[in-house]
Protein backbone atom coordinates (compact mmCIF):
# COMPACT_ATOMS: atom_id res chain seq x y z
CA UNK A 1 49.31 69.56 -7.58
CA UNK A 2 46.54 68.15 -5.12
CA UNK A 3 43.05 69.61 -5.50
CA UNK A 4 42.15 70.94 -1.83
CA UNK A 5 39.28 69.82 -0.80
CA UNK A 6 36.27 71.99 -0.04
CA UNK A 7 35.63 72.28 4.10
CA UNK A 8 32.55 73.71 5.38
CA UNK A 9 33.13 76.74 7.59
CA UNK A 10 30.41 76.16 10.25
CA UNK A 11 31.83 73.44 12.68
CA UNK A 12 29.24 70.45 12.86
CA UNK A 13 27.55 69.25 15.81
CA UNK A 14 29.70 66.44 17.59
CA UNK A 15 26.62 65.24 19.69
CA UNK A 16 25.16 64.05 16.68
CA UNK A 17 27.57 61.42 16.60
CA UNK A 18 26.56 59.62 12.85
CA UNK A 19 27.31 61.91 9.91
CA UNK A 20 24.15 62.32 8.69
CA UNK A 21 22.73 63.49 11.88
CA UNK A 22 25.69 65.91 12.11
CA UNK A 23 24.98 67.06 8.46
CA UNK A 24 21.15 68.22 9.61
CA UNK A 25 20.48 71.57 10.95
CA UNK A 26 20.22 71.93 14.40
CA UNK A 27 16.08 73.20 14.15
CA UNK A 28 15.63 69.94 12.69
CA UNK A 29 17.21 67.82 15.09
CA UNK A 30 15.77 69.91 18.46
CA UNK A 31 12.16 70.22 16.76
CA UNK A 32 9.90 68.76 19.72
CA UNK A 33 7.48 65.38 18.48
CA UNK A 34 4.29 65.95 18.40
CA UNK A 35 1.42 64.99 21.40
CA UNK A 36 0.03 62.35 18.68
CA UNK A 37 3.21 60.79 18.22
CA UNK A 38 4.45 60.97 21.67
CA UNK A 39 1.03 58.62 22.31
CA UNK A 40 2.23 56.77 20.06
CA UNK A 41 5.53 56.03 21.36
CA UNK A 42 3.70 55.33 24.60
CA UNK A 43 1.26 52.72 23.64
CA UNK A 44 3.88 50.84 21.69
CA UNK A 45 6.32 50.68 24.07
CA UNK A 46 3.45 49.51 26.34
CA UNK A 47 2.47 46.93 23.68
CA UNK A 48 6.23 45.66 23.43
CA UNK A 49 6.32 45.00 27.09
CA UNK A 50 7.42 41.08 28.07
CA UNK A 51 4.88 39.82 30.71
CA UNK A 52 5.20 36.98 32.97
CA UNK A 53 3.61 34.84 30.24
CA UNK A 54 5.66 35.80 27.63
CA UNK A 55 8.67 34.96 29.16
CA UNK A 56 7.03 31.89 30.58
CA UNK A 57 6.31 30.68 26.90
CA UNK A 58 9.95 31.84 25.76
CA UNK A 59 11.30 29.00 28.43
CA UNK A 60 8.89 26.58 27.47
CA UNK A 61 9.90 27.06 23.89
CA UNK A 62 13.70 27.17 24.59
CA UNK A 63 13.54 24.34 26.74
CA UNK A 64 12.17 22.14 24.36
CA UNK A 65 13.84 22.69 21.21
CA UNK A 66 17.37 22.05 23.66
CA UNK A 67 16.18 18.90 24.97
CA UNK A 68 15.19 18.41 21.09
CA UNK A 69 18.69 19.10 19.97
CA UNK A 70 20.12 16.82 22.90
CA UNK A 71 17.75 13.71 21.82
CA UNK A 72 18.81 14.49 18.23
CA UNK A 73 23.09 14.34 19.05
CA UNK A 74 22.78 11.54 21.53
């Protein structure tokens, strides 16, 4: 005889989407971050921002090592 297995009787969230999200209460998921951490968020994503330099430097970079790599196979 197969032993049934145990199903919960409150239906998960499916906007959750990974199983451990859906597993969480919903008060835990909605709970609103706080001003300090939305500040936070703010200045990082500020901080993680390419400028025209950056990107500049990136080319520079990637230029170089491919003209490397074609000296080094020709």
């Amino acid at each position: 005889m197969k032993a049934m297995k145990r199903r919960a009787l409150v239906l998960s969230d499916e906007a959750a989407r990974h199983p451990f999200r859906r597993s969480l209460p919903a008060h835990v998921r909605l709970a609103p971050l706080g001003q300090e951490v939305q500040q936070d968020n703010a200045l990082a994503k500020l901080r993680w921002k390419m400028t025209g330099g950056d990107w500049q430097s990136f080319l520079q970079a990637y230029c170089a090592s491919l003209v490397a790599m074609l000296v080094f196979i020709a």
